[in-house]
PDB file of N, CA and C in Angstrom:
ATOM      1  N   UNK A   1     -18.472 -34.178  10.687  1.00  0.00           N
ATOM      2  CA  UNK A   1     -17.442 -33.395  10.046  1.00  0.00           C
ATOM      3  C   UNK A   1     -17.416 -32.010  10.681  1.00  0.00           C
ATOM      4  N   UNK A   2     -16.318 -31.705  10.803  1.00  0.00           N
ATOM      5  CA  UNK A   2     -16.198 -30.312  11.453  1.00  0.00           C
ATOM      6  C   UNK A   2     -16.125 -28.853  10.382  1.00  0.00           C
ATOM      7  N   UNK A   3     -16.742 -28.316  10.265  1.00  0.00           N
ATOM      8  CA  UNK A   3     -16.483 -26.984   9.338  1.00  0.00           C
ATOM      9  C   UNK A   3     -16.106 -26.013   9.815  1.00  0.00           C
ATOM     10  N   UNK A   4     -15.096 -25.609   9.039  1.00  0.00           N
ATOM     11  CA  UNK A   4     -14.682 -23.887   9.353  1.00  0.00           C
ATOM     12  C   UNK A   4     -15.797 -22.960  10.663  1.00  0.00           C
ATOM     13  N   UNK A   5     -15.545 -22.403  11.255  1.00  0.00           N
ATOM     14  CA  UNK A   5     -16.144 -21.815  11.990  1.00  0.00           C
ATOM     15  C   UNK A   5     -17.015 -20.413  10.817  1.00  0.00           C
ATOM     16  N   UNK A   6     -16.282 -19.783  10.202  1.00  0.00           N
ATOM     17  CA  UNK A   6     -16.603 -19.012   9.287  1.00  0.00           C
ATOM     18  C   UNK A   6     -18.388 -19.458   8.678  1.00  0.00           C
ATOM     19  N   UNK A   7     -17.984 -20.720   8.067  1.00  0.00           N
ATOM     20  CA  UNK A   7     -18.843 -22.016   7.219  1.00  0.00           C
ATOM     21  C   UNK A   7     -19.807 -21.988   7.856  1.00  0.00           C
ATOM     22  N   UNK A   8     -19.803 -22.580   8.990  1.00  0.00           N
ATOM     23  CA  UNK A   8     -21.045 -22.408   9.752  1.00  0.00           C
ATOM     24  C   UNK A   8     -22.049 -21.213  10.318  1.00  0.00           C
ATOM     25  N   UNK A   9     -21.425 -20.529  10.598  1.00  0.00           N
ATOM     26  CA  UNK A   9     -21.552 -18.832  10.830  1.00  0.00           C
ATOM     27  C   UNK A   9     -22.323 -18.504   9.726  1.00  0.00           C
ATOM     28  N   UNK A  10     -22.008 -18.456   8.472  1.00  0.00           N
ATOM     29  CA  UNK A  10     -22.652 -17.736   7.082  1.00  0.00           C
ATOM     30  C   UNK A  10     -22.915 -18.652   5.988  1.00  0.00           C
ATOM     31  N   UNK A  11     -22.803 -19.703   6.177  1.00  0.00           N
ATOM     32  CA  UNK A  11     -23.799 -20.549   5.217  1.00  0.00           C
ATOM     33  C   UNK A  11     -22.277 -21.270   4.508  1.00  0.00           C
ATOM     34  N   UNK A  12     -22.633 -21.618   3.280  1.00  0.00           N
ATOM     35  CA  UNK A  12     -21.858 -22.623   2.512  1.00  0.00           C
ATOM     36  C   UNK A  12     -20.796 -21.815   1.712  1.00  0.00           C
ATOM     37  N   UNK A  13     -19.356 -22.257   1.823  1.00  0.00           N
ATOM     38  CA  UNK A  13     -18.705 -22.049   1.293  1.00  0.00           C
ATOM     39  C   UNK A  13     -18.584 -21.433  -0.055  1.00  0.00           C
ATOM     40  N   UNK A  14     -19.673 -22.080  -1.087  1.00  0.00           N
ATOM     41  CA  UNK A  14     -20.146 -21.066  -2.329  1.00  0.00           C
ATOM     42  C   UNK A  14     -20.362 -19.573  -1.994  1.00  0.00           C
ATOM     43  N   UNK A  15     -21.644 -19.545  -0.957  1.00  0.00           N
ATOM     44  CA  UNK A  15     -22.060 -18.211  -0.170  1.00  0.00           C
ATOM     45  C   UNK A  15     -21.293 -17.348  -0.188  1.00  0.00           C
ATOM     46  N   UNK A  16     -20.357 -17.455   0.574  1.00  0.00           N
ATOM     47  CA  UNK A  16     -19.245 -16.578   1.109  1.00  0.00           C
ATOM     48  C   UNK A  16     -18.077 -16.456  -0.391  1.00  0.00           C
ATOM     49  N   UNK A  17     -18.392 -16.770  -0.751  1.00  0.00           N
ATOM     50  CA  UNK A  17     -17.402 -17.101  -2.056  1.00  0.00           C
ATOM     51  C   UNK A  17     -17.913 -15.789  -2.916  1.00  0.00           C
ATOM     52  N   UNK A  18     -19.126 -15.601  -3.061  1.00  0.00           N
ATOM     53  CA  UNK A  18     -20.149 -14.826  -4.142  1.00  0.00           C
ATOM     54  C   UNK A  18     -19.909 -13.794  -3.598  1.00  0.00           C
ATOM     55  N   UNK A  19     -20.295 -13.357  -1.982  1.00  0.00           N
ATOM     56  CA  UNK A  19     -20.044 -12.104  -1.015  1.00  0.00           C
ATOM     57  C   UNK A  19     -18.748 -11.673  -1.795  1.00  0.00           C
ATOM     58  N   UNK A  20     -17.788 -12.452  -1.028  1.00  0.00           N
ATOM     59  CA  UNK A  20     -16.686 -11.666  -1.151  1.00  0.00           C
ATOM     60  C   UNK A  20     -16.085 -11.004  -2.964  1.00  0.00           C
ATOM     61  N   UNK A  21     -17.157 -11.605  -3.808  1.00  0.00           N
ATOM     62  CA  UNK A  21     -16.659 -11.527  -5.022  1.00  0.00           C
ATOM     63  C   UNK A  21     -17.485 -10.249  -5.379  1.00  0.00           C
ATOM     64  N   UNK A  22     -18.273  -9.950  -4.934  1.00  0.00           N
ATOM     65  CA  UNK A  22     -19.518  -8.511  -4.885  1.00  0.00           C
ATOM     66  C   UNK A  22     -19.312  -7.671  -4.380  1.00  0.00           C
ATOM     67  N   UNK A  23     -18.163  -7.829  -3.193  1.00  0.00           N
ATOM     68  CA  UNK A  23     -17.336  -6.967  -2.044  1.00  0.00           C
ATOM     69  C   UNK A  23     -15.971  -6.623  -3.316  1.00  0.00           C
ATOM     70  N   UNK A  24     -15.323  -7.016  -3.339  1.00  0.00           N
ATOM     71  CA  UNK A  24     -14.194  -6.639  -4.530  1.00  0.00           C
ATOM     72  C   UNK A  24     -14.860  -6.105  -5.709  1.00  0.00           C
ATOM     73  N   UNK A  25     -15.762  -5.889  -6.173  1.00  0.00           N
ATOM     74  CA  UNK A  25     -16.489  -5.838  -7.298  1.00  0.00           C
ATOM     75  C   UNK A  25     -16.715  -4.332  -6.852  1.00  0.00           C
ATOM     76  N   UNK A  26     -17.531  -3.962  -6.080  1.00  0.00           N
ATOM     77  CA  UNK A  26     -18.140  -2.703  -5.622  1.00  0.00           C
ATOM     78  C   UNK A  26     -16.691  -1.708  -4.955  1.00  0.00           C
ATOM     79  N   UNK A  27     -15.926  -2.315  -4.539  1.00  0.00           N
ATOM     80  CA  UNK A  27     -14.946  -1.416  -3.710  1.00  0.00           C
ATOM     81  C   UNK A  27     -13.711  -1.241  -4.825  1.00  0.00           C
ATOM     82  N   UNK A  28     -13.321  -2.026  -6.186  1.00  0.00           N
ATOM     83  CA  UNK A  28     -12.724  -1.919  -7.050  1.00  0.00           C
ATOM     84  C   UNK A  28     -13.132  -1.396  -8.411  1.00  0.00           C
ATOM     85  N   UNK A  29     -12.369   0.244  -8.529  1.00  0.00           N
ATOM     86  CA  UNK A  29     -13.172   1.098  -9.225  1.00  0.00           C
ATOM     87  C   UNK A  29     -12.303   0.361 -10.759  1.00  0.00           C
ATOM     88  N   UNK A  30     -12.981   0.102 -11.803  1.00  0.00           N
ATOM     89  CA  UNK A  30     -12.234   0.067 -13.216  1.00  0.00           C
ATOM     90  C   UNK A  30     -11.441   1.032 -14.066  1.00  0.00           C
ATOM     91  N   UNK A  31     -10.322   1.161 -14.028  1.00  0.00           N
ATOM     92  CA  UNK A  31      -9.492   2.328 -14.767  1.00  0.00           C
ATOM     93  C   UNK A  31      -8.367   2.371 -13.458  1.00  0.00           C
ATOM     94  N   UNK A  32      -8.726   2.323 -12.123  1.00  0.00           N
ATOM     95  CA  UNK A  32      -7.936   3.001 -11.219  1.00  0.00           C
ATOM     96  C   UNK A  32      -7.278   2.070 -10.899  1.00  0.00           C
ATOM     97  N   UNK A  33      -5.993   2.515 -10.596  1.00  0.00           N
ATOM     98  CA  UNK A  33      -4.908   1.086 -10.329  1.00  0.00           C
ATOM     99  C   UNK A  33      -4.672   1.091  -8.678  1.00  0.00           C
ATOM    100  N   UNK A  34      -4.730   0.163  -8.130  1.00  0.00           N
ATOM    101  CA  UNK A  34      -4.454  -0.181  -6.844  1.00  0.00           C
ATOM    102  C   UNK A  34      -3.583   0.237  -6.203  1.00  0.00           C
ATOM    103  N   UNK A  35      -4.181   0.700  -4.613  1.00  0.00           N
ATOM    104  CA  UNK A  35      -3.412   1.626  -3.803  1.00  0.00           C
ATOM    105  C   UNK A  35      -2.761   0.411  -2.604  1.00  0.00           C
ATOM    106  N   UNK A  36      -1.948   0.337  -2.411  1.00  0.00           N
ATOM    107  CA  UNK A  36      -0.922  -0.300  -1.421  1.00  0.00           C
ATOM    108  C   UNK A  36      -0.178   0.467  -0.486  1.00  0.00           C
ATOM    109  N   UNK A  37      -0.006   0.493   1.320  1.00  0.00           N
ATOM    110  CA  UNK A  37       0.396   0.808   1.629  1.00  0.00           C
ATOM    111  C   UNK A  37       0.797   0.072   2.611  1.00  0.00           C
ATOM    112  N   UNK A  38       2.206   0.370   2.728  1.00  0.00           N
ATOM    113  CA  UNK A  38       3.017  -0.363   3.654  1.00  0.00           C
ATOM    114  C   UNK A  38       3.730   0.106   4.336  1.00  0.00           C
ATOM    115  N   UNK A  39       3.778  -0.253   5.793  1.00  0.00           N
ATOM    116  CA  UNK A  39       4.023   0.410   6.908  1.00  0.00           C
ATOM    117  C   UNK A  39       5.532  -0.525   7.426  1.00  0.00           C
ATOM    118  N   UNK A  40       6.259  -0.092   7.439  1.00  0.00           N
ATOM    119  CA  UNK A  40       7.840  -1.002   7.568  1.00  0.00           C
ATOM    120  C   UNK A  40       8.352  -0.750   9.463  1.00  0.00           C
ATOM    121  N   UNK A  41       7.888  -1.397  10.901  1.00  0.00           N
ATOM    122  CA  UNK A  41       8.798  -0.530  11.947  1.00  0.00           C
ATOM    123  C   UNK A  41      10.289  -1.306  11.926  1.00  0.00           C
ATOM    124  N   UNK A  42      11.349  -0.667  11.171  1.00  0.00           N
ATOM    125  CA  UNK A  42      12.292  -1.321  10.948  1.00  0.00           C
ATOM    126  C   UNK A  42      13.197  -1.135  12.461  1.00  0.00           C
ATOM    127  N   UNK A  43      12.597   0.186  13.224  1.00  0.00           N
ATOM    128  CA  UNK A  43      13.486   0.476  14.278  1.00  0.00           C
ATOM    129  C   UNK A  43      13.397  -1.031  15.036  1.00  0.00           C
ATOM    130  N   UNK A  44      12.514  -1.154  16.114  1.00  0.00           N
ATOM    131  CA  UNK A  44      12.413  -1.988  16.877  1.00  0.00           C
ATOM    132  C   UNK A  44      13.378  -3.251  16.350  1.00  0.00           C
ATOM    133  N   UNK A  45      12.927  -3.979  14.814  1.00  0.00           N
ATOM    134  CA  UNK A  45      14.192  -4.476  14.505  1.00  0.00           C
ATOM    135  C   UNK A  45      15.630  -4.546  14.094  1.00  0.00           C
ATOM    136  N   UNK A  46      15.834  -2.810  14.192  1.00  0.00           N
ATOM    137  CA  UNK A  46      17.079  -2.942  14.532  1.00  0.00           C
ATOM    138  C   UNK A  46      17.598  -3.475  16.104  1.00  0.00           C
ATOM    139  N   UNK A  47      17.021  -2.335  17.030  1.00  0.00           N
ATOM    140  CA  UNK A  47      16.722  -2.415  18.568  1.00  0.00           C
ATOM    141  C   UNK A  47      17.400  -4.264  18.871  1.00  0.00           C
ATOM    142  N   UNK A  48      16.384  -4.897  18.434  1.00  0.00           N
ATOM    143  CA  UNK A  48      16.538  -6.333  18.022  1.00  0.00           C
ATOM    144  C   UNK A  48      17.972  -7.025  17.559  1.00  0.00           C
ATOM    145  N   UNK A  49      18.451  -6.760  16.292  1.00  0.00           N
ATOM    146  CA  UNK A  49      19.112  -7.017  15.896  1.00  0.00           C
ATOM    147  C   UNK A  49      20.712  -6.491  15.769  1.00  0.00           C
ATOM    148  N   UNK A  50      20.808  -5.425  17.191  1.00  0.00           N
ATOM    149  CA  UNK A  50      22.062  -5.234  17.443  1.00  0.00           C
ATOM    150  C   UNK A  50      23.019  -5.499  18.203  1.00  0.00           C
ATOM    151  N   UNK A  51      22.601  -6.586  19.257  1.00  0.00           N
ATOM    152  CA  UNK A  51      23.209  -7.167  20.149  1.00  0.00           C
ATOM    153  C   UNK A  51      24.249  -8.233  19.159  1.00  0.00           C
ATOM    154  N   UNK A  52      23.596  -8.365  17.992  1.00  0.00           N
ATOM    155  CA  UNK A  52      24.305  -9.520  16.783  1.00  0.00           C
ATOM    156  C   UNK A  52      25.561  -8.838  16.155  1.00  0.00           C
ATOM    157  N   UNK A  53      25.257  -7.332  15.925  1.00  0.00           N
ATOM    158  CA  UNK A  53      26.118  -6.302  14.980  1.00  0.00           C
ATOM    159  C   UNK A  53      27.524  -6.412  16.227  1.00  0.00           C
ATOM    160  N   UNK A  54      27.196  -6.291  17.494  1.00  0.00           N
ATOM    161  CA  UNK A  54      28.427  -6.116  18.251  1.00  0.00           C
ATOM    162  C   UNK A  54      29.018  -7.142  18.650  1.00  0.00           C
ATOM    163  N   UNK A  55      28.366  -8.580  18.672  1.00  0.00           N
ATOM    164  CA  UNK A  55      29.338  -9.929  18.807  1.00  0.00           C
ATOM    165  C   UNK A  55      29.799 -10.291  17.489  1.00  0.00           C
ATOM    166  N   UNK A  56      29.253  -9.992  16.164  1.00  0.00           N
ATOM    167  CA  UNK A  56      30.129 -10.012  14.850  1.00  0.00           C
ATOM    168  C   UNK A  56      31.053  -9.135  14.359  1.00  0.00           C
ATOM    169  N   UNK A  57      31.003  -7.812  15.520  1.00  0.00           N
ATOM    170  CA  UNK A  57      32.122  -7.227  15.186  1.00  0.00           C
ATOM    171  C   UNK A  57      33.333  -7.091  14.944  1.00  0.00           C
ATOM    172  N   UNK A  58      34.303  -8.078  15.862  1.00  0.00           N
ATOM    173  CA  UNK A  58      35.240  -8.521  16.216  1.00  0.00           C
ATOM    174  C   UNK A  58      35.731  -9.337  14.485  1.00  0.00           C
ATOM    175  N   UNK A  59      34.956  -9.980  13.512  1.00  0.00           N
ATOM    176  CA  UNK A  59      35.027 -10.371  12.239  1.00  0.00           C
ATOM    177  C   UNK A  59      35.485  -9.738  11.729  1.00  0.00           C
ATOM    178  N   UNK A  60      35.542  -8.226  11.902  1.00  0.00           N
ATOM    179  CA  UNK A  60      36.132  -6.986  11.148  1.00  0.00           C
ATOM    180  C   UNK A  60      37.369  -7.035  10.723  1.00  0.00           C
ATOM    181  N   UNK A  61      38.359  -7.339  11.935  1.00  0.00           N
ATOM    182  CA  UNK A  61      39.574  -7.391  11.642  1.00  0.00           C
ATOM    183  C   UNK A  61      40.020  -9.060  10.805  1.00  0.00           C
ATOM    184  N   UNK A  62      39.273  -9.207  10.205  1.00  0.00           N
ATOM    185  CA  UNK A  62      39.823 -10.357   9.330  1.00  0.00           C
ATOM    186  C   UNK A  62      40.065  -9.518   7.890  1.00  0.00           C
ATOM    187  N   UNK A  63      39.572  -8.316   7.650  1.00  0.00           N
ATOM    188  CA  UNK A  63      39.224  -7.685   6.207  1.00  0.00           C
ATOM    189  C   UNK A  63      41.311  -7.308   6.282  1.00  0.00           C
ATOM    190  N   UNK A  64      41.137  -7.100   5.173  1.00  0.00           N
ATOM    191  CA  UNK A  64      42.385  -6.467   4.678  1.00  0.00           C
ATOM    192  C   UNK A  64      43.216  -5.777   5.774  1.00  0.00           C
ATOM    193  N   UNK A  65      44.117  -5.464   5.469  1.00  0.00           N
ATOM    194  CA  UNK A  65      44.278  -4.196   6.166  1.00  0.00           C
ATOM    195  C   UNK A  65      44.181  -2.820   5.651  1.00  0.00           C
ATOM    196  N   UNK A  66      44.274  -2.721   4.044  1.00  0.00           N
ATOM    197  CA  UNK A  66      43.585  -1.830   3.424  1.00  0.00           C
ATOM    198  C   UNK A  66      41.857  -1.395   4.498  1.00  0.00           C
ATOM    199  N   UNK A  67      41.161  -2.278   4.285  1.00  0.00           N
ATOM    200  CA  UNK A  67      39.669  -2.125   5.029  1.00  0.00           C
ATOM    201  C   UNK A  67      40.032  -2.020   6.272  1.00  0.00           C
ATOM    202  N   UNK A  68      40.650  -2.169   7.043  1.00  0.00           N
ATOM    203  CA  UNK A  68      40.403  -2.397   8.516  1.00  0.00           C
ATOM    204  C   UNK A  68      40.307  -0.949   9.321  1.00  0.00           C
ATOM    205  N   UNK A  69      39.316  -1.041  10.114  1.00  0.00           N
ATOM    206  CA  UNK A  69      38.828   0.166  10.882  1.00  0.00           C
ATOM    207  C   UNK A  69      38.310  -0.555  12.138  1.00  0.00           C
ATOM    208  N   UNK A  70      38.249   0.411  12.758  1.00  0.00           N
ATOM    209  CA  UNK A  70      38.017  -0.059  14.494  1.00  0.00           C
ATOM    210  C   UNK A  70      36.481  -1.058  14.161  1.00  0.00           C
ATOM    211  N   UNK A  71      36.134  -2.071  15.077  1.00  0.00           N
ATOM    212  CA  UNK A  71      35.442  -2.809  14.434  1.00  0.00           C
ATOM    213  C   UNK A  71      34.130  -2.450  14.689  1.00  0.00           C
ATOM    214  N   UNK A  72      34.043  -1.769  16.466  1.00  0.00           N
ATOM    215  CA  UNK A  72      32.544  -1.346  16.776  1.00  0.00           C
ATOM    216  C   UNK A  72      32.478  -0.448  16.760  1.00  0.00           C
ATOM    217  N   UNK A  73      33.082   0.952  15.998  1.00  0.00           N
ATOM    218  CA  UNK A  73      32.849   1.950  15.154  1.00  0.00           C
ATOM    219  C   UNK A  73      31.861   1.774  14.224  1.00  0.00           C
ATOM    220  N   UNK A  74      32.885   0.833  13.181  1.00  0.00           N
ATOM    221  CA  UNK A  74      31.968   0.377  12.336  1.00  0.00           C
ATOM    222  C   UNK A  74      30.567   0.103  12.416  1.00  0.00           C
ATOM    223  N   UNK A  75      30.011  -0.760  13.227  1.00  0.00           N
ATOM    224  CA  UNK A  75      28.875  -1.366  13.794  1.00  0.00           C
ATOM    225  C   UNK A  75      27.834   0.007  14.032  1.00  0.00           C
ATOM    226  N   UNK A  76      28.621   0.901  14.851  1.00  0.00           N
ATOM    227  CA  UNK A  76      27.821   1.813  15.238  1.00  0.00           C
ATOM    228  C   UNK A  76      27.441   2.729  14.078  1.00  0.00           C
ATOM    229  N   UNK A  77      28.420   2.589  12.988  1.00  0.00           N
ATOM    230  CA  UNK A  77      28.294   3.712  12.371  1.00  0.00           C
ATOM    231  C   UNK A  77      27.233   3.282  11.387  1.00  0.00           C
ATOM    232  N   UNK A  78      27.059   2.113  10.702  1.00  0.00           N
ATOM    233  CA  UNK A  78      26.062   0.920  10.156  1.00  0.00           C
ATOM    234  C   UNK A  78      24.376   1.579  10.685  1.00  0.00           C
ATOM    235  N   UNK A  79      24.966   1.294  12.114  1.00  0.00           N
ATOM    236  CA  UNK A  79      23.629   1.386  12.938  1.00  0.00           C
ATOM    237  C   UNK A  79      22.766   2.844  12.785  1.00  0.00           C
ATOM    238  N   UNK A  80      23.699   3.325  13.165  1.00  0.00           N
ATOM    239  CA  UNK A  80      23.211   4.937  12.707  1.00  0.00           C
ATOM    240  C   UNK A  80      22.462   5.339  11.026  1.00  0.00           C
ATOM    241  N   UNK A  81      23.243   4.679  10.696  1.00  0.00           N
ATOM    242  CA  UNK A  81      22.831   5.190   8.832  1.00  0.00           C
ATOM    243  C   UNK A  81      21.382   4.445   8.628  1.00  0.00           C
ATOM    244  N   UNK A  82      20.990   3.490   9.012  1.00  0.00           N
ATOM    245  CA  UNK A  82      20.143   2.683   9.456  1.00  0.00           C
ATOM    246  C   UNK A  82      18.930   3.089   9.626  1.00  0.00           C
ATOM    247  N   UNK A  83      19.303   3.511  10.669  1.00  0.00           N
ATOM    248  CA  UNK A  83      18.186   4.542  11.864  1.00  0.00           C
ATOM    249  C   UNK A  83      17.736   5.752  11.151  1.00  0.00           C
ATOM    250  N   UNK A  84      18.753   5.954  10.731  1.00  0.00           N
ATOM    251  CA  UNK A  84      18.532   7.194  10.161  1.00  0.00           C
ATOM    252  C   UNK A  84      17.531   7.340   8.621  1.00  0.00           C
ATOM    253  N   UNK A  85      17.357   5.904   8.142  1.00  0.00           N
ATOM    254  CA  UNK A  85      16.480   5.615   7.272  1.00  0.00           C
ATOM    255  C   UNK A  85      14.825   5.682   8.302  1.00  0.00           C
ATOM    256  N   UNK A  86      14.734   6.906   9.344  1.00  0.00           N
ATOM    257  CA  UNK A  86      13.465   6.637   9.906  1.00  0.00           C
ATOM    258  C   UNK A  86      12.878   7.890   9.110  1.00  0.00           C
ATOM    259  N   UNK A  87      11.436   7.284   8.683  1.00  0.00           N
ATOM    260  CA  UNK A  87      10.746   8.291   7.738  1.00  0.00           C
ATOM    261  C   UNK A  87      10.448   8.080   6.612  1.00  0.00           C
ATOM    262  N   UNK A  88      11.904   7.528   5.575  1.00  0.00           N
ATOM    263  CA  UNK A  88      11.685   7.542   4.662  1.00  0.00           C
ATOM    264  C   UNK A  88      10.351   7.338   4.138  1.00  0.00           C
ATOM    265  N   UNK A  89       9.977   7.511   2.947  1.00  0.00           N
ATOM    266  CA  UNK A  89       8.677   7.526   2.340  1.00  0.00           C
ATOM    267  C   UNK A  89       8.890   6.822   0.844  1.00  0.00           C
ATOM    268  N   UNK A  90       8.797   5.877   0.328  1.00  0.00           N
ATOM    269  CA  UNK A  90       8.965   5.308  -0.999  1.00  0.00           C
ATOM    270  C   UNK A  90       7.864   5.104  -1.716  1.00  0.00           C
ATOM    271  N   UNK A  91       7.781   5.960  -2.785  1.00  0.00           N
ATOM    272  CA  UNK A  91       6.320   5.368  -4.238  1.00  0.00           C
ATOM    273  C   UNK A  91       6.938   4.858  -4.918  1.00  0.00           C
ATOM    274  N   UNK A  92       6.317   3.682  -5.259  1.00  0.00           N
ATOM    275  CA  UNK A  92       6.356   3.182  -6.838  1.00  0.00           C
ATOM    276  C   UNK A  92       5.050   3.133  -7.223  1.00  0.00           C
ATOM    277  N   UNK A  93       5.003   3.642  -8.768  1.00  0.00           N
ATOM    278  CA  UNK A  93       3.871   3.934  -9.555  1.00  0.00           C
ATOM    279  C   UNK A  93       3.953   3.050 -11.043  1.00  0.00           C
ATOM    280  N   UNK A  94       2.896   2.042 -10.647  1.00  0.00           N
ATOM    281  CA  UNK A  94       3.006   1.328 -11.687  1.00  0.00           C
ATOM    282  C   UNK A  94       1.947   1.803 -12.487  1.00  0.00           C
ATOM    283  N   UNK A  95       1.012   1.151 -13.737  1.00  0.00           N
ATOM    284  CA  UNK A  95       0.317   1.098 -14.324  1.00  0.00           C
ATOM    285  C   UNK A  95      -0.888   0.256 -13.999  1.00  0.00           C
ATOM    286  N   UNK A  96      -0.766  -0.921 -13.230  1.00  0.00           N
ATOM    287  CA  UNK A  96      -1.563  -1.639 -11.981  1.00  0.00           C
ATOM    288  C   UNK A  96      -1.906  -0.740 -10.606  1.00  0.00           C
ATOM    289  N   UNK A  97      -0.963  -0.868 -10.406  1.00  0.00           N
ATOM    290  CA  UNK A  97      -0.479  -0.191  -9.002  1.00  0.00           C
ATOM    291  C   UNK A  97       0.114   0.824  -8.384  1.00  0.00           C
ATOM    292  N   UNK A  98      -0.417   1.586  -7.148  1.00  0.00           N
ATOM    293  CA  UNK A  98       0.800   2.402  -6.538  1.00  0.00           C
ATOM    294  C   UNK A  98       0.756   1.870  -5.303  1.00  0.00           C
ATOM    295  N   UNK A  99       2.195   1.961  -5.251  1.00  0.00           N
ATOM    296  CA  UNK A  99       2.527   1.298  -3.752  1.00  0.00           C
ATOM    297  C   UNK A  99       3.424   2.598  -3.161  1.00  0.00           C
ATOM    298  N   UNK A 100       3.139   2.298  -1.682  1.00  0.00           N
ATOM    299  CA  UNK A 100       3.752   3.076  -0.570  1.00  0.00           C
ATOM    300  C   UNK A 100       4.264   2.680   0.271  1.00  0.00           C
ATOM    301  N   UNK A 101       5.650   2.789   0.475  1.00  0.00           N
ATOM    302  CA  UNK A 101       6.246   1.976   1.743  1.00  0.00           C
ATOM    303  C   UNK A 101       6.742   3.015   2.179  1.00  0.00           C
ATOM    304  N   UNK A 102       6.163   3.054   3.900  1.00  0.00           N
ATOM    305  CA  UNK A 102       6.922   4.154   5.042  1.00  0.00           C
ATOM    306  C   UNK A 102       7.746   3.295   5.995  1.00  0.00           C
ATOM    307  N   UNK A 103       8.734   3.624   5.907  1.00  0.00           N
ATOM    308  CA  UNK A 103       9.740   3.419   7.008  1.00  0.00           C
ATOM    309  C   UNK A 103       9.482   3.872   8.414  1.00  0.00           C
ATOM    310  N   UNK A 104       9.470   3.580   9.323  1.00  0.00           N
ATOM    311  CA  UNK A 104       9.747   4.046  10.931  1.00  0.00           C
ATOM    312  C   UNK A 104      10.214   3.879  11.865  1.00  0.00           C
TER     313      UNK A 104
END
């Protein structure tokens, strides 16, 4: 039978089971609610995902004509507002938890 590489390395699956439960135990203070941080690089996927914004552009002119505006204006202008979400900084503060999501 083949075992986990882990398994073999540090003994029996119980083993490592107890560790890691003594490891959360010691590094998780009681009262304090959990810190989360999250790191978002949304640029690169824009970077990514704009070669798509300018072959769906052309879709534009199906809108109204009320809506209708140049179509890769639009796109660009999307793109920009976007980008321009670089930085942002978001908390949420729960009663569990605080979480942090940075944009970049």
């Amino acid at each position: 039978m083949n075992a986990p590489m882990a398994v073999r390395r540090h003994g029996d699956l119980a083993a490592i089971r107890d560790r890691a439960a003594r490891h959360r135990r010691l590094h998780a203070v009681e009262g304090r609610p959990t810190r989360v941080t999250l790191w978002l690089p949304l640029t690169p996927l824009f970077a990514a995902l704009s070669p798509f914004a300018m072959l769906l552009a052309p879709l534009l002119l199906l809108a109204p004509p009320m809506w209708r505006t140049n179509p890769y204006q639009t796109a660009f202008n999307v793109g920009w507002v976007l980008l321009s979400l670089s930085g942002t900084e978001i908390d949420v503060d729960t009663h569990d938890a605080k979480i942090r999501i940075r944009i970049f």
